[in-house]
C-alpha atoms as a PDB file:
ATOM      1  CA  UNK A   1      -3.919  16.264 -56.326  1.00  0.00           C
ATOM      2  CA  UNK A   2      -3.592  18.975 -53.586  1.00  0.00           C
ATOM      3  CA  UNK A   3      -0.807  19.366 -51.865  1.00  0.00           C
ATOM      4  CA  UNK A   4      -0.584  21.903 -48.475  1.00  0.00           C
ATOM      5  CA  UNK A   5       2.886  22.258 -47.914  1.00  0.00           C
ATOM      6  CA  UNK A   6       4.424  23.578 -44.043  1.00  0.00           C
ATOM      7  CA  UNK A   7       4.368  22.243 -40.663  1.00  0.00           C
ATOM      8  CA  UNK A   8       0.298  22.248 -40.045  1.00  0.00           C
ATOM      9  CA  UNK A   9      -0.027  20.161 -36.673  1.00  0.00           C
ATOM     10  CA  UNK A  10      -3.579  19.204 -36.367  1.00  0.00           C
ATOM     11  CA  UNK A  11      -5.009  20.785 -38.845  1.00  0.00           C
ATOM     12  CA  UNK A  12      -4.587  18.079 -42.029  1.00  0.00           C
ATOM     13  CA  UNK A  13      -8.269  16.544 -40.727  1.00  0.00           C
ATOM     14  CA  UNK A  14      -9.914  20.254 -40.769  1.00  0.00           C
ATOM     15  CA  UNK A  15      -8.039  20.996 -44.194  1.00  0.00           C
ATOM     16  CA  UNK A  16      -9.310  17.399 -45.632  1.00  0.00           C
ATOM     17  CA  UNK A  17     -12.780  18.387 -44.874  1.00  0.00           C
ATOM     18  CA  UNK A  18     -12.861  22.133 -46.164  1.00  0.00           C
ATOM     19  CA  UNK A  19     -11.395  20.646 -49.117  1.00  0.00           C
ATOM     20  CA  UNK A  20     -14.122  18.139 -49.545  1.00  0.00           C
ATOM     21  CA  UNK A  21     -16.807  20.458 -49.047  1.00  0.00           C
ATOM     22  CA  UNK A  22     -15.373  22.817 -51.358  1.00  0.00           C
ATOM     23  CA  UNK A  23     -15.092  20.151 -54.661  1.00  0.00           C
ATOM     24  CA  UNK A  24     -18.793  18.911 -53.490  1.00  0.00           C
ATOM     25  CA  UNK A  25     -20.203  21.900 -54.457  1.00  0.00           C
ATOM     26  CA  UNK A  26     -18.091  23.273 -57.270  1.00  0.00           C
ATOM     27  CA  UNK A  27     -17.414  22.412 -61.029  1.00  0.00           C
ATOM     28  CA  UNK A  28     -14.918  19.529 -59.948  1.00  0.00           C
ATOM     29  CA  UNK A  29     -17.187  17.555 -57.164  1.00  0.00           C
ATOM     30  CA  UNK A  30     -17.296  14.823 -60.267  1.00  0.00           C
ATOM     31  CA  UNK A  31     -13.907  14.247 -60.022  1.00  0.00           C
ATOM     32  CA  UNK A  32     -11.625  11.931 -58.037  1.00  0.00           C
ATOM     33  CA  UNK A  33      -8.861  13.899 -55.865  1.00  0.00           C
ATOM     34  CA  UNK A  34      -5.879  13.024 -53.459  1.00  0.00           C
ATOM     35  CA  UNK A  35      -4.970  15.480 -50.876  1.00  0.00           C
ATOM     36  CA  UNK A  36      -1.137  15.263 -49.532  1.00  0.00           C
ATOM     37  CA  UNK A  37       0.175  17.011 -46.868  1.00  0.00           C
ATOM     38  CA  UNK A  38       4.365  17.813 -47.466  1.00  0.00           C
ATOM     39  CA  UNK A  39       6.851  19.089 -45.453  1.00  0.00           C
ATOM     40  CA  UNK A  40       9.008  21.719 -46.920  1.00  0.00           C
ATOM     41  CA  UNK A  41      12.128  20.185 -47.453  1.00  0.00           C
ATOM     42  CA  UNK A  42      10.060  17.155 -49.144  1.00  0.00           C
ATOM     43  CA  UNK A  43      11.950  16.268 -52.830  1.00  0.00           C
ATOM     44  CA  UNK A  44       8.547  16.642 -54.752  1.00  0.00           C
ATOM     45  CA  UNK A  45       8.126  20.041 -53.872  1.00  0.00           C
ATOM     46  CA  UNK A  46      10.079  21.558 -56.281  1.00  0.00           C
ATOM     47  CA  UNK A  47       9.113  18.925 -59.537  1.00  0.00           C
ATOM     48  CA  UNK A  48       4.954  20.105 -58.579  1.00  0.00           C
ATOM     49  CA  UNK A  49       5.941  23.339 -58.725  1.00  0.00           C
ATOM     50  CA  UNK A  50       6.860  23.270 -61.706  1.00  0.00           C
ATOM     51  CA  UNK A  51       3.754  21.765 -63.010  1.00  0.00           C
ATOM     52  CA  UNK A  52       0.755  22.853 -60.464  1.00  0.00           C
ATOM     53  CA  UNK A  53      -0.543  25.721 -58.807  1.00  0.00           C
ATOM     54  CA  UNK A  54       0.689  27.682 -55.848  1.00  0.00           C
ATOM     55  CA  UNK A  55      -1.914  29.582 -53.683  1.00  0.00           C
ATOM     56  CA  UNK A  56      -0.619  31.067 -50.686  1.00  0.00           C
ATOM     57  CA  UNK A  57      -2.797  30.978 -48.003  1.00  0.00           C
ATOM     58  CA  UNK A  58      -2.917  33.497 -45.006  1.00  0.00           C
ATOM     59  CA  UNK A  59      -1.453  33.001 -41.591  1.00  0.00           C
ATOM     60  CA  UNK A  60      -4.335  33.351 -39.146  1.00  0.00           C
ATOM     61  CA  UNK A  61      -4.337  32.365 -35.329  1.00  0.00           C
ATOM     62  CA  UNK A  62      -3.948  33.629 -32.159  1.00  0.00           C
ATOM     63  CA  UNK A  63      -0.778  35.314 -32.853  1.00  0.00           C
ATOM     64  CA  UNK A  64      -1.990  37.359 -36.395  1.00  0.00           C
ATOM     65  CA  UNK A  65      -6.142  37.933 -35.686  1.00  0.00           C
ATOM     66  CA  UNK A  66      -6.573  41.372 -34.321  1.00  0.00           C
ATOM     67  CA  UNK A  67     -10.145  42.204 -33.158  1.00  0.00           C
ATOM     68  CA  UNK A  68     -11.031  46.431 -33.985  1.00  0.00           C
ATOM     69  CA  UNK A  69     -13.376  47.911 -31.820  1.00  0.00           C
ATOM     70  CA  UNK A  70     -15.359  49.000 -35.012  1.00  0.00           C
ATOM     71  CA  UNK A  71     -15.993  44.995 -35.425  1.00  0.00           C
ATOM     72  CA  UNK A  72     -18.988  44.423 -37.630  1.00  0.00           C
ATOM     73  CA  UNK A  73     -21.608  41.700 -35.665  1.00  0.00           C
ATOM     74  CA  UNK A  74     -24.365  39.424 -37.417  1.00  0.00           C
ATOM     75  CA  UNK A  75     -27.746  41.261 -37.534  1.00  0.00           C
ATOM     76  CA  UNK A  76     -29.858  39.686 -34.576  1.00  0.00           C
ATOM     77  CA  UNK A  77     -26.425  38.635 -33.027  1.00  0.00           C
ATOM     78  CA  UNK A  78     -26.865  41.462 -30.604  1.00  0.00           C
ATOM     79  CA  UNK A  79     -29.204  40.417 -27.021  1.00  0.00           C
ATOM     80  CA  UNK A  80     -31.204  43.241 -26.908  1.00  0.00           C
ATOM     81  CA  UNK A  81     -30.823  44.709 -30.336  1.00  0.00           C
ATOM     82  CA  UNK A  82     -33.179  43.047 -33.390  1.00  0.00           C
ATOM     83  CA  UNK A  83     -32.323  43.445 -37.109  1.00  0.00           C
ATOM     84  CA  UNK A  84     -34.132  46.565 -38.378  1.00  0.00           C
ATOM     85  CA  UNK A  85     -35.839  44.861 -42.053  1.00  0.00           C
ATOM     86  CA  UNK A  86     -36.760  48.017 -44.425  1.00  0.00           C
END
């Protein structure tokens, strides 16, 4: 079972997928697997915590991306500017 815990509007169908495509192509694709979303204040919280794993994942959005001028780009990415191959 996973569980992602917090208020994630929207996102439990994106989640669900990455997920899927993850255990596809890794060691546990052969397995069966339930993904829950919780709520923080949900009872079971604190009974899988005591059992599971806990990964916490970044915040990233709008509000916590920042962009540096020094940016790296995707060789060929660049109009005007092919990929130099040595």
């Amino acid at each position: 079972m996973i569980c992602f815990v917090g208020d994630l509007p929207g996102a439990e169908a994106d989640l669900a997928k990455l997920m899927q495509e993850f255990l596809q192509f890794s060691e546990y694709g052969d397995r069966d697997w339930t993904v829950t979303y919780l709520t923080l204040d949900h009872d079971m919280i604190d009974k899988i915590l005591k059992v599971g794993l806990r990964f916490d994942l970044p915040k990233h959005g709008p509000d916590t991306e920042k962009v540096t001028e020094n940016a790296r780009t995707t060789p060929g990415s660049v109009p005007g500017k092919p990929p130099i191959f040595s």
